[in-house]
C-alpha atoms as a PDB file:
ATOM      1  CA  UNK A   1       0.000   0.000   0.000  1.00  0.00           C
ATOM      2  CA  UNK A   2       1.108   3.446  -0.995  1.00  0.00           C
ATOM      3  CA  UNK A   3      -0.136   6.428   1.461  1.00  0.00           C
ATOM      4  CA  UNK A   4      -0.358  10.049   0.133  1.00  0.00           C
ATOM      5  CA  UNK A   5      -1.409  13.422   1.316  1.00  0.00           C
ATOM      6  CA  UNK A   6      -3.466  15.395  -0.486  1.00  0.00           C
ATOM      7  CA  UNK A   7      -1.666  18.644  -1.190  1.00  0.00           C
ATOM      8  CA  UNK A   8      -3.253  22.257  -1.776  1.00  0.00           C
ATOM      9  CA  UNK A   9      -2.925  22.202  -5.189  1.00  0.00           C
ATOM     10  CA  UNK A  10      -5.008  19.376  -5.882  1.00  0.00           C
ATOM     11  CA  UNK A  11      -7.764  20.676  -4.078  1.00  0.00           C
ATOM     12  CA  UNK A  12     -11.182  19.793  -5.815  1.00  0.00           C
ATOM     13  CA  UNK A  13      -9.857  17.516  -8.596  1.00  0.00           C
ATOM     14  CA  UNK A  14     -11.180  14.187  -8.937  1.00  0.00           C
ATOM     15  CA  UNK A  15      -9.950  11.416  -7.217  1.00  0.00           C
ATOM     16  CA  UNK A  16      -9.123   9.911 -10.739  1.00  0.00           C
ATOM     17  CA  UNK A  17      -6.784  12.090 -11.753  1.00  0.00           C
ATOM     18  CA  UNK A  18      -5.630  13.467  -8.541  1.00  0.00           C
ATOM     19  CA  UNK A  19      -4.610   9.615  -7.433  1.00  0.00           C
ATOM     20  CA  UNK A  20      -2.826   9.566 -11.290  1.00  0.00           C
ATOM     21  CA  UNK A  21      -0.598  12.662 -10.605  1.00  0.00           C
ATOM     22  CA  UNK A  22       0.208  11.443  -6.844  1.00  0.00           C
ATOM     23  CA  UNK A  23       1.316   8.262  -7.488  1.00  0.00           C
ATOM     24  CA  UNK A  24       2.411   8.006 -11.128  1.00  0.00           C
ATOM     25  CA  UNK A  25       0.117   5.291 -12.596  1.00  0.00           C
ATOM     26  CA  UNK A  26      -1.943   5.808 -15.403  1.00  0.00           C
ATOM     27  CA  UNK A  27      -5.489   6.831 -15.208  1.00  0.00           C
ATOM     28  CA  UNK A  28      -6.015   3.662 -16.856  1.00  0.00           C
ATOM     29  CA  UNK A  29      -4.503   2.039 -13.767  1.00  0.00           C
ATOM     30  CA  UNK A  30      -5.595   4.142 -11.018  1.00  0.00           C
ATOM     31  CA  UNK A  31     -10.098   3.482 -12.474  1.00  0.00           C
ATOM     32  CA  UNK A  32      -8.936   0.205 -12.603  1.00  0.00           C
ATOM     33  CA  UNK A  33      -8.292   0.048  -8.702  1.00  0.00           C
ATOM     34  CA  UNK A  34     -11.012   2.478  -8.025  1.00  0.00           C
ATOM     35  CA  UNK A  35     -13.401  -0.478  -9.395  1.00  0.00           C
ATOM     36  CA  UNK A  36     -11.439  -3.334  -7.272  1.00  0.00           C
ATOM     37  CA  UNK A  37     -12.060  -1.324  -4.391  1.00  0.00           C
ATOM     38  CA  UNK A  38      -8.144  -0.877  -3.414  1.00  0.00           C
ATOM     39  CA  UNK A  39      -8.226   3.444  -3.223  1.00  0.00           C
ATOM     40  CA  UNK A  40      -9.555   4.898  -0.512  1.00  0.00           C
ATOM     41  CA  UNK A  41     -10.032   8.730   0.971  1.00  0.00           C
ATOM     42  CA  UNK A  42      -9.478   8.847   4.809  1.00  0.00           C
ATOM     43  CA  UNK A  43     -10.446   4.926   4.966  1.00  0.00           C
ATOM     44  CA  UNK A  44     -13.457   5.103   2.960  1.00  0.00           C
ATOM     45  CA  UNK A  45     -13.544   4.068  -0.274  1.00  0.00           C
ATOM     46  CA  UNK A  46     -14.744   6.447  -3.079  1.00  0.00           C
ATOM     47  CA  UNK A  47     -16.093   6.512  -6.634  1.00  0.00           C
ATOM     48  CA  UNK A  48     -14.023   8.089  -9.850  1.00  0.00           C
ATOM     49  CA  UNK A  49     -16.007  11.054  -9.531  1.00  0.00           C
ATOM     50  CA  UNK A  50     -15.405  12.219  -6.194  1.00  0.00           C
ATOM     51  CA  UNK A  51     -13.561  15.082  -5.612  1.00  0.00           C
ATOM     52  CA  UNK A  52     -10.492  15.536  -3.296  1.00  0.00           C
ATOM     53  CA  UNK A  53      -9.514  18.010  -0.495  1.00  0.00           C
ATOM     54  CA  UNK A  54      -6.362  19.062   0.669  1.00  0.00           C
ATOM     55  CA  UNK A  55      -5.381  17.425   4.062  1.00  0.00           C
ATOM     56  CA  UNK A  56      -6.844  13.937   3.066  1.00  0.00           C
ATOM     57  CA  UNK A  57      -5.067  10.549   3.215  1.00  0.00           C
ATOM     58  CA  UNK A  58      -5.077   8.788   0.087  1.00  0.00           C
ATOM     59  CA  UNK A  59      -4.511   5.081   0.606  1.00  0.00           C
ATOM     60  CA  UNK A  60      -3.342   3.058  -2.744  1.00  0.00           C
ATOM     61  CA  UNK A  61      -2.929  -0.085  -3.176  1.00  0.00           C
ATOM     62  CA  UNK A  62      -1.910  -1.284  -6.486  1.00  0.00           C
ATOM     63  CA  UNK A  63      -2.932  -5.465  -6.921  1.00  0.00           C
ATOM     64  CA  UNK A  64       0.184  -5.974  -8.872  1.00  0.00           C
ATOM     65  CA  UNK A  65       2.526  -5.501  -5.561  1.00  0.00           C
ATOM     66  CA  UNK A  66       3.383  -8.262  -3.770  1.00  0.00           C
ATOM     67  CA  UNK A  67       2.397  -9.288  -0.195  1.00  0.00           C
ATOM     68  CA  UNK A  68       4.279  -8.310   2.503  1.00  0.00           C
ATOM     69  CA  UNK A  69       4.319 -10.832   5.353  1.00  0.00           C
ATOM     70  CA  UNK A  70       4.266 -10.062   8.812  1.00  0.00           C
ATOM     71  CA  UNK A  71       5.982 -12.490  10.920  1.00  0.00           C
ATOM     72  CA  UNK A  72       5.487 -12.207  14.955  1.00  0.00           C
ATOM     73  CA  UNK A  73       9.093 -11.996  16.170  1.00  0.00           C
ATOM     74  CA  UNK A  74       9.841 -10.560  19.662  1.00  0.00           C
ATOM     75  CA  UNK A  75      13.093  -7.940  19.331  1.00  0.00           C
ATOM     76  CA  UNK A  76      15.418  -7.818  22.091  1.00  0.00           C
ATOM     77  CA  UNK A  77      16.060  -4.221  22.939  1.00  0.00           C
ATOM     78  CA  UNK A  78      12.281  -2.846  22.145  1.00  0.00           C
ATOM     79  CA  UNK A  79      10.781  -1.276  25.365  1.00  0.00           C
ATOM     80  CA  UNK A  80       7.314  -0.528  25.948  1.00  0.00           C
ATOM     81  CA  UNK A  81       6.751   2.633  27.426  1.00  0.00           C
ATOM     82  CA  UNK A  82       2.750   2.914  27.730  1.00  0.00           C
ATOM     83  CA  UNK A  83       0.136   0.463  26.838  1.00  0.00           C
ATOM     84  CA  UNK A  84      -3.698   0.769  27.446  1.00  0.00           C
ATOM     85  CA  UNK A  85      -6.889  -0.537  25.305  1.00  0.00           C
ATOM     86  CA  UNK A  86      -6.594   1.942  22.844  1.00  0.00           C
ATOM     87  CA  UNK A  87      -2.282   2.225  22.099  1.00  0.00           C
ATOM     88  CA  UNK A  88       1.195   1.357  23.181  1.00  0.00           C
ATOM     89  CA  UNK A  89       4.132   3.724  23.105  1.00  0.00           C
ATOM     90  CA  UNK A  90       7.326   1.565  22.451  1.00  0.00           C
ATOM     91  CA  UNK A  91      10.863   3.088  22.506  1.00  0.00           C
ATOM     92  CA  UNK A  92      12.363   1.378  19.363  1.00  0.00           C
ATOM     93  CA  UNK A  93      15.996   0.565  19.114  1.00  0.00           C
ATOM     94  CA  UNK A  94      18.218   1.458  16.003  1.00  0.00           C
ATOM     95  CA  UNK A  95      18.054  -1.215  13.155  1.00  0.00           C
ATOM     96  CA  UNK A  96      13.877  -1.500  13.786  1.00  0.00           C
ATOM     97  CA  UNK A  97      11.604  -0.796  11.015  1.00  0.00           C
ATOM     98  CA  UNK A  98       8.621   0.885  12.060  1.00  0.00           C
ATOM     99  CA  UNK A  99       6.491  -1.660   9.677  1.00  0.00           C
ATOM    100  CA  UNK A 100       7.777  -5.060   7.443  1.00  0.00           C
ATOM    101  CA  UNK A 101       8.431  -3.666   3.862  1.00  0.00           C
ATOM    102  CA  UNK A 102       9.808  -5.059   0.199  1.00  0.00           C
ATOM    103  CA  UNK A 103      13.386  -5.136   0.418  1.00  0.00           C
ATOM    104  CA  UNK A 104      13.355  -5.381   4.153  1.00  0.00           C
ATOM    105  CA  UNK A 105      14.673  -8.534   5.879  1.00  0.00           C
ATOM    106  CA  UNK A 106      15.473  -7.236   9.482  1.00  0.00           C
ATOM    107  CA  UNK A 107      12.996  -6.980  12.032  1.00  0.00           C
ATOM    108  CA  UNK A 108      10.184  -4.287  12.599  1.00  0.00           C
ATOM    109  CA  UNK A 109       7.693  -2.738  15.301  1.00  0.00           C
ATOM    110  CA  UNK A 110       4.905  -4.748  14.335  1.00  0.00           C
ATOM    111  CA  UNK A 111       6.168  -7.819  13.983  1.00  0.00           C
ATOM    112  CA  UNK A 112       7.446  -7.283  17.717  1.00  0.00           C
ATOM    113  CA  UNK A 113       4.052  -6.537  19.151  1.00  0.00           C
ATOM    114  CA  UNK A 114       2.757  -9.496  17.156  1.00  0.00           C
ATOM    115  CA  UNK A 115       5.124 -11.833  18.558  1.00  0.00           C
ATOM    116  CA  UNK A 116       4.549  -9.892  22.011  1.00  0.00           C
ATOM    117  CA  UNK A 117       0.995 -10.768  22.141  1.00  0.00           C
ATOM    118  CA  UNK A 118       0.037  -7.476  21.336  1.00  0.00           C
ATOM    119  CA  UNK A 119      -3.182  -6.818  19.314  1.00  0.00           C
ATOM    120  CA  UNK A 120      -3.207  -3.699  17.454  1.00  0.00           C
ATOM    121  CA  UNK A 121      -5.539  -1.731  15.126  1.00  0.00           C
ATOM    122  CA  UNK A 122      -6.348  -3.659  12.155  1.00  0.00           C
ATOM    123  CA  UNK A 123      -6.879  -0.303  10.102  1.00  0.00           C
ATOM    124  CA  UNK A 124      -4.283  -0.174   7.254  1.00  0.00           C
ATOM    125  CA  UNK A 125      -2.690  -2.606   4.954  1.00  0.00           C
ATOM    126  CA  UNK A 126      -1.890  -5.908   7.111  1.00  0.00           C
ATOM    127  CA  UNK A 127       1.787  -4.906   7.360  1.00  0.00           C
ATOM    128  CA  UNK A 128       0.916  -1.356   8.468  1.00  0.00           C
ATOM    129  CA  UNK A 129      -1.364  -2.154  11.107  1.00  0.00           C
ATOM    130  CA  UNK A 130      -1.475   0.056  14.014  1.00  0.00           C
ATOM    131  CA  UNK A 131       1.020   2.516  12.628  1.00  0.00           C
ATOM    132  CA  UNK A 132       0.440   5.880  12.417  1.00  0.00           C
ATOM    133  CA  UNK A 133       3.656   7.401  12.781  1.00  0.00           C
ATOM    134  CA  UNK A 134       7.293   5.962  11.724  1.00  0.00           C
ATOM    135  CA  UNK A 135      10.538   6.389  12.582  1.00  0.00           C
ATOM    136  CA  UNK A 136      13.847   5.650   9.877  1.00  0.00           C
ATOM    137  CA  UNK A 137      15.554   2.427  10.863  1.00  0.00           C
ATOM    138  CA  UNK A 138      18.921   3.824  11.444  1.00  0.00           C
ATOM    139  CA  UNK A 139      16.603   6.167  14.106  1.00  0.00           C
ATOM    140  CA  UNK A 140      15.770   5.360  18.002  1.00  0.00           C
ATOM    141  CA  UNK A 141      13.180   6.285  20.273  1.00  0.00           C
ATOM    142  CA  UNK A 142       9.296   6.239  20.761  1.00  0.00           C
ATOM    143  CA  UNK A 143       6.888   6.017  18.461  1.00  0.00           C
ATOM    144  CA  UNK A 144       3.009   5.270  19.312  1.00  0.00           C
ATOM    145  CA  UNK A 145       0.831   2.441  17.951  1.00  0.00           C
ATOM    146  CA  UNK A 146      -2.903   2.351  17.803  1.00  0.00           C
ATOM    147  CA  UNK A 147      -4.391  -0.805  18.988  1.00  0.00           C
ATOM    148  CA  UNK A 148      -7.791   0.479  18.504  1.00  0.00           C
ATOM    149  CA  UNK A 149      -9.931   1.531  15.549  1.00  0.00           C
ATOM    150  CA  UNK A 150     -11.186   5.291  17.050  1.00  0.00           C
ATOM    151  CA  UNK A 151      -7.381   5.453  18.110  1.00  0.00           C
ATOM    152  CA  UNK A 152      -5.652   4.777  14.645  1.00  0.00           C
ATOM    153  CA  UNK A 153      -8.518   7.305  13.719  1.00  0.00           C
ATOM    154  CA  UNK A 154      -7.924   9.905  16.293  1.00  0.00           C
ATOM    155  CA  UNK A 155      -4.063   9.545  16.157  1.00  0.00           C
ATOM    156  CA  UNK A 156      -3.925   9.370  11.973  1.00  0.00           C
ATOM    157  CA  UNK A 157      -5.463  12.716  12.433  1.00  0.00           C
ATOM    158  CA  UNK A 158      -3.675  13.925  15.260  1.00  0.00           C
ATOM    159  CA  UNK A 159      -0.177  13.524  13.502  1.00  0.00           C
ATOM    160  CA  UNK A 160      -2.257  15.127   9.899  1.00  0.00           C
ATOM    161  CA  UNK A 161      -3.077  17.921  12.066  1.00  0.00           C
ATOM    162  CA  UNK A 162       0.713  18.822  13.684  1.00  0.00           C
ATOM    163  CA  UNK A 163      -0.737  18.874  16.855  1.00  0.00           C
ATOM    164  CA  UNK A 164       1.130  15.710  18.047  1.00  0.00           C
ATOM    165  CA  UNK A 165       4.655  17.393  20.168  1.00  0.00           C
ATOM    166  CA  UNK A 166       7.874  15.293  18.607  1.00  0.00           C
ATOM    167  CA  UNK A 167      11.000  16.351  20.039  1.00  0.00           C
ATOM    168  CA  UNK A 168      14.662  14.865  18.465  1.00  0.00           C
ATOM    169  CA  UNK A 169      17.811  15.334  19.893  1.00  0.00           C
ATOM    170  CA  UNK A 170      20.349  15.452  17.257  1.00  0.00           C
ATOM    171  CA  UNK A 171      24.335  15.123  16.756  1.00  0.00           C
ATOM    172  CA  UNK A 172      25.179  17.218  14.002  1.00  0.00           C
ATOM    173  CA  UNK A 173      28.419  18.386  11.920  1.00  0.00           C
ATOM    174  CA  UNK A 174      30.019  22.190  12.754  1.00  0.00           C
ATOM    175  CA  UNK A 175      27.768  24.722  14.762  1.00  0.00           C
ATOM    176  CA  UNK A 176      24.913  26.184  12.695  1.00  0.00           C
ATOM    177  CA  UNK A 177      24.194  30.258  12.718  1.00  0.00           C
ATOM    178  CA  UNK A 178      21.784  30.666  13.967  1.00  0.00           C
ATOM    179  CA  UNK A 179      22.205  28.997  16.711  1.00  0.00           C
ATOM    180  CA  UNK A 180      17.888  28.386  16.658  1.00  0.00           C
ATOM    181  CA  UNK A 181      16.275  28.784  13.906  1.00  0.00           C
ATOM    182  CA  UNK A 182      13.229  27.056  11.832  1.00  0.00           C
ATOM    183  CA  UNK A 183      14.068  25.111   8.611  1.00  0.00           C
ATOM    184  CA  UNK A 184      11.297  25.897   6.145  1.00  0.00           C
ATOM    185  CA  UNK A 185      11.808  23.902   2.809  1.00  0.00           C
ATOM    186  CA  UNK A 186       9.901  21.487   0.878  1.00  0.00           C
ATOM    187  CA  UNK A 187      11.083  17.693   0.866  1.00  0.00           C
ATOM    188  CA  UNK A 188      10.250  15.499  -1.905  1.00  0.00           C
ATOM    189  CA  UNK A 189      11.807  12.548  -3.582  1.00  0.00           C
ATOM    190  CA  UNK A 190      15.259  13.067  -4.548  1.00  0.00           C
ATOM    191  CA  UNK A 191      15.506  13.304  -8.474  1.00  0.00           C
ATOM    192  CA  UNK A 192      18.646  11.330  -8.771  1.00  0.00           C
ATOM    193  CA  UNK A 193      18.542   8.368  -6.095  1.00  0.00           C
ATOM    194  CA  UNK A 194      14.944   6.538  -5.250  1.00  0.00           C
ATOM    195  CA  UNK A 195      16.050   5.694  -1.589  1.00  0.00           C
ATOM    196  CA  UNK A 196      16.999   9.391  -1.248  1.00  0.00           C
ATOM    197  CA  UNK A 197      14.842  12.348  -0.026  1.00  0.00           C
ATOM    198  CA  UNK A 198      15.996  16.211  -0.956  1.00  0.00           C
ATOM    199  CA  UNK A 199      14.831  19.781  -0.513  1.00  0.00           C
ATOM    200  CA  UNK A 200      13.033  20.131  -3.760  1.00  0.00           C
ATOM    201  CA  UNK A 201      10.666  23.046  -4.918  1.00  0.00           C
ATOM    202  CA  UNK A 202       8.049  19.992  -5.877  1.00  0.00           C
ATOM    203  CA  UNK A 203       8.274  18.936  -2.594  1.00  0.00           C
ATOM    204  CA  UNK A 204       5.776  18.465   0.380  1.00  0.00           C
ATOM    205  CA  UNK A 205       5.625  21.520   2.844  1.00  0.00           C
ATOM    206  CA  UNK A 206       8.303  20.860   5.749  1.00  0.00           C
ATOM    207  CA  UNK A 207       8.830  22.915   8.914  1.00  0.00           C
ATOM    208  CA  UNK A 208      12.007  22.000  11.240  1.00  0.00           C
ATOM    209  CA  UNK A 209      12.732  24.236  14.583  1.00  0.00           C
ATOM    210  CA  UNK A 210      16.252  23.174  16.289  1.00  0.00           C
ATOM    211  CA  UNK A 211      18.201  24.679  19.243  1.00  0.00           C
ATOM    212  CA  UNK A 212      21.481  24.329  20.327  1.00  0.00           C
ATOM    213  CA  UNK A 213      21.975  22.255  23.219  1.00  0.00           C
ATOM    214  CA  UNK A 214      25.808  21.959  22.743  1.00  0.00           C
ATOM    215  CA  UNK A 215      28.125  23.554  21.165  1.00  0.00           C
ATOM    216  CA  UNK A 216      31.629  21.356  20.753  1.00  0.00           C
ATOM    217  CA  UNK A 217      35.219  21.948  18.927  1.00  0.00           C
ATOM    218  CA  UNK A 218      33.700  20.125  15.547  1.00  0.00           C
ATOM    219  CA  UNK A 219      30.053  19.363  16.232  1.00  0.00           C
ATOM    220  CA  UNK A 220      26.996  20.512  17.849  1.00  0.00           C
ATOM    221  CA  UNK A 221      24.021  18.347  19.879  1.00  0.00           C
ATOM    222  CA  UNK A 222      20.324  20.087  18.622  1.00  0.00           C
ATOM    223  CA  UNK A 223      17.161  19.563  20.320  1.00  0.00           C
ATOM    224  CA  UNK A 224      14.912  19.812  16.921  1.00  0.00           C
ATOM    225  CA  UNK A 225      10.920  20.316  16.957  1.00  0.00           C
ATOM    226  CA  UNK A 226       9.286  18.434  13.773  1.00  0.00           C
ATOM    227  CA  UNK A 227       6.127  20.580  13.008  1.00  0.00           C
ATOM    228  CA  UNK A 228       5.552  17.769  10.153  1.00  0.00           C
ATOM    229  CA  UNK A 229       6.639  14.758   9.228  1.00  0.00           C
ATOM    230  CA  UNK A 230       8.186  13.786   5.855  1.00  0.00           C
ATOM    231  CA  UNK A 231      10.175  10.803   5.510  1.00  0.00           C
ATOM    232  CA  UNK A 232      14.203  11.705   6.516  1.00  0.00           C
ATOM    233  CA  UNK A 233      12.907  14.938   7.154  1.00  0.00           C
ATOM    234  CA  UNK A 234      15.450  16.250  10.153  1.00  0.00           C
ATOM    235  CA  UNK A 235      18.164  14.382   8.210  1.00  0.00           C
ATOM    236  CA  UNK A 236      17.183  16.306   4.692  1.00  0.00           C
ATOM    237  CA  UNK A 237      16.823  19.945   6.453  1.00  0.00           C
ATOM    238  CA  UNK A 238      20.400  19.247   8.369  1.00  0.00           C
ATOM    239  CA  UNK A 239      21.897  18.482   5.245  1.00  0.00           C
ATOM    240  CA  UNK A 240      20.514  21.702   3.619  1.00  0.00           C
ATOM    241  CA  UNK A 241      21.959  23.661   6.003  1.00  0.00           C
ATOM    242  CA  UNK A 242      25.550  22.450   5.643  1.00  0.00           C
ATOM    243  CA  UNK A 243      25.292  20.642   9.266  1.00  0.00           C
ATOM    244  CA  UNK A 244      24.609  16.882   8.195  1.00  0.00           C
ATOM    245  CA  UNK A 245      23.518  14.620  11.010  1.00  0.00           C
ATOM    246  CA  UNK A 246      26.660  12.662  12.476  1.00  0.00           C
ATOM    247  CA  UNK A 247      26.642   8.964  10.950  1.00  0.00           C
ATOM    248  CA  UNK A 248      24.787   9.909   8.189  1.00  0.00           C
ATOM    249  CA  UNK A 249      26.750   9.434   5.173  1.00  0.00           C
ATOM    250  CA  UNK A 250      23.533   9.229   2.576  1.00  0.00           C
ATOM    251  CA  UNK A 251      23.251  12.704   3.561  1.00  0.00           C
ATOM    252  CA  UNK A 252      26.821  14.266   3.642  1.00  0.00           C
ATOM    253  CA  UNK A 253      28.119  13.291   7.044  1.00  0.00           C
ATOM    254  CA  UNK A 254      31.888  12.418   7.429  1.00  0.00           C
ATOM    255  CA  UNK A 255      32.314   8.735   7.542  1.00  0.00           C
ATOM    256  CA  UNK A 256      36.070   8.839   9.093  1.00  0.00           C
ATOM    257  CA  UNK A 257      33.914  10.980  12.128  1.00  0.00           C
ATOM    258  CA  UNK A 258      31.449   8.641  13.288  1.00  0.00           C
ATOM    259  CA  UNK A 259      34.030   5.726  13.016  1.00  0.00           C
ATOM    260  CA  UNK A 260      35.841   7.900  15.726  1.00  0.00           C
ATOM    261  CA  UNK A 261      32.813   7.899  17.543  1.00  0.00           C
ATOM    262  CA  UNK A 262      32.098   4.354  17.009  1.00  0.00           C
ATOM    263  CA  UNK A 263      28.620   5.089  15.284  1.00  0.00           C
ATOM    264  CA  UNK A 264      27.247   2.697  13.110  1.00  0.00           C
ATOM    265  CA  UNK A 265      24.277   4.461  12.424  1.00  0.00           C
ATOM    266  CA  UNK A 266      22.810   8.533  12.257  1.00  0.00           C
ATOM    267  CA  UNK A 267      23.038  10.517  15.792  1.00  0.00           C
ATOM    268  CA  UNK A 268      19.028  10.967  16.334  1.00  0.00           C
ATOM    269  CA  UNK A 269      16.952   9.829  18.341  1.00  0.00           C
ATOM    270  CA  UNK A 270      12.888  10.765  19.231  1.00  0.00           C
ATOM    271  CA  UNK A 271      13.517  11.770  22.840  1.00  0.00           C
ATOM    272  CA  UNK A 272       9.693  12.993  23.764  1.00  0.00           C
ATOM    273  CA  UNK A 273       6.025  12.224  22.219  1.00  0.00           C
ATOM    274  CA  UNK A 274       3.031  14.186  23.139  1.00  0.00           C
ATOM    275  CA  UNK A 275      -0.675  13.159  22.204  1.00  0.00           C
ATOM    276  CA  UNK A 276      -3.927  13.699  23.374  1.00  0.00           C
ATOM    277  CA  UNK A 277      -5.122   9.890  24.046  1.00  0.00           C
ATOM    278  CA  UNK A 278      -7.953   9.200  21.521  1.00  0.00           C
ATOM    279  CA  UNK A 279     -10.213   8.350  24.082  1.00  0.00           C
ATOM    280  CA  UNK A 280     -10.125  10.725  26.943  1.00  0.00           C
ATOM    281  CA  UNK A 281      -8.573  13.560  25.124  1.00  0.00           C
ATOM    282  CA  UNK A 282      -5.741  13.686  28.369  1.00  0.00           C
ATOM    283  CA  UNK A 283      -2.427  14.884  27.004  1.00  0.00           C
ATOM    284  CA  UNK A 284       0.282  12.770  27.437  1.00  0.00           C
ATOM    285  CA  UNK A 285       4.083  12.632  27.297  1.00  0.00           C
ATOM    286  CA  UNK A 286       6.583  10.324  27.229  1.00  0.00           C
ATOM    287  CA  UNK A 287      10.264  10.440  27.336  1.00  0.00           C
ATOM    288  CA  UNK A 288      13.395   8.049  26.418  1.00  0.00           C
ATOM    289  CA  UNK A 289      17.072   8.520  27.857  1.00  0.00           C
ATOM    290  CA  UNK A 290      19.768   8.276  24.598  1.00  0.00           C
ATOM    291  CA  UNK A 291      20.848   4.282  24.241  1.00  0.00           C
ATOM    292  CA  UNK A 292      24.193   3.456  24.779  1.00  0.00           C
ATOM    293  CA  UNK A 293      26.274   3.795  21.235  1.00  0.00           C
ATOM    294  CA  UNK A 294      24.560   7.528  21.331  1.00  0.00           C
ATOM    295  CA  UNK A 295      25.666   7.993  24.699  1.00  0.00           C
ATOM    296  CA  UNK A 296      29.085   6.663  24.209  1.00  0.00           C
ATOM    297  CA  UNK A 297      29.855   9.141  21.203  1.00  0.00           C
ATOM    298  CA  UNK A 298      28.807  11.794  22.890  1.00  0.00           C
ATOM    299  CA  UNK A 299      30.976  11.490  26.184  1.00  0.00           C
ATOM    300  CA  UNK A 300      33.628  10.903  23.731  1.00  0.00           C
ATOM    301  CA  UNK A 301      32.473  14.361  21.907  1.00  0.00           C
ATOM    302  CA  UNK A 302      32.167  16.500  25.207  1.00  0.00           C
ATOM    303  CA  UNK A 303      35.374  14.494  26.241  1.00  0.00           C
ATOM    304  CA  UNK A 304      37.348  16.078  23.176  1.00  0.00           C
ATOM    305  CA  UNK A 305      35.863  19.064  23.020  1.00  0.00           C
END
């Protein structure tokens, strides 16, 4: 399945041809899913000749793809943080998908909680149950999963609406100027590399606000505020700046650093989730201490610096 956002400038086209220019299947293709029933608007599924608004989820799924399989398989290292009736907040370790995926043999969120005995929302393709938020492999820290149907609902919309708080801390390269500052550019696929995002004027709207935490002799720890939530998005706007994240050689790091620091993977990590629970409307937050490779490179950072 293939999930979109409807952007502004689609605004009252039909689904037809709105789905077409999204995804990049022919009309041809996208009426013939319409009839199978495999498009849907906000998890109802629509004729041809309705017409989109801006804001809505578009949920594709094209018959030709092949099946994903989930396979329950408990992951040491995954904590769990919250859990009530309607979700569980987990605080995922580096080298976890958020979801099982083509091309992806290591483990993943959901196949955790299915091994765990967990049962989760069963809105979404089978693979994507429960998720309404990800986090990059190569990224640790807490993410929320909706084991309910009003929750997947409530949260889906939550996280569409930016009112969800997600707070990163981040490792990055040099000392940006400002030292705090919002990151305002569009992300979109990159034109060159498929597994690649960039800053792109094509792009989906993307807000970043970072502060400086730290300030060392060669790199600098940010506390970063995502007001949305593209895919590699605080790893895209770092690199734009000229401050890639530490560890993070698809976008620009310096490999010889992070094998100082002994980092096999990016400096990030999701250190606090807010959310009003979908059934009482209480706000919570949650919190997650830095695991130990992130901890070790930066005592070795504030060690050196």
């Amino acid at each position: 399945m293939s999930v979109f956002l409807i952007p502004d400038g689609l605004a009252g086209e039909r689904i037809d041809k709105a789905a077409s220019r999204i995804s990049g299947l022919s009309r041809n293709r996208i009426d013939q899913l319409l009839e199978a029933g495999t498009i849907s608007l906000d998890g109802e599924q629509v004729s041809k000749s309705a017409r989109v608004k801006p804001g809505q989820l578009l949920e594709l799924t094209d018959l030709s793809e092949r099946k994903v399989e989930v396979v329950p398989l408990v992951v040491d290292g995954m904590g769990i943080v919250y859990d009530d009736a309607d979700v569980v907040v987990v605080d995922k370790p580096a080298g976890v998908a958020a979801h099982p995926s083509l091309g992806w043999e290591g483990p993943s969120v959901v196949e955790h909680l299915a091994g765990a005995g967990f049962r989760i929302s069963t809105s979404g393709a089978p693979e994507r149950q429960g998720i309404v938020q990800r986090l990059d492999v190569g990224t640790s820290g807490l993410m929320v999963v909706a084991k309910s149907e009003p929750a997947y609902t409530s949260l889906k919309q939550q996280f569409r609406d930016h009112t969800t708080l997600k707070i990163y801390h981040t490792l990055v390269q040099g000392l940006p100027d400002p030292h705090e500052g919002t990151i305002d550019a569009p992300i979109g696929r990159h034109p060159g590399y498929d597994y690649k995002m960039a800053v792109t004027a094509k792009g989906r709207p993307s807000v970043t606000h970072y502060e400086t935490l730290e300030a060392h002799r060669r790199t600098t720890l940010l506390k970063v505020r995502l007001e949305t939530g593209r895919t590699h998005q605080i790893r895209v706007h770092m690199q734009a700046i000229g401050h890639p994240v530490v560890g993070d050689p698809t976008y620009g790091s310096d490999p010889a650093l992070a094998d100082r620091l002994g980092l096999v993977r990016q400096w990030l990590h999701a250190v606090e989730l807010g959310f009003n629970h979908p059934r009482s409307g209480e706000w919570l937050t949650f919190s997650s201490v830095y695991p130990r490779d992130l901890a070790n490179a930066l005592e070795l950072v504030e060690r050196n610096a």
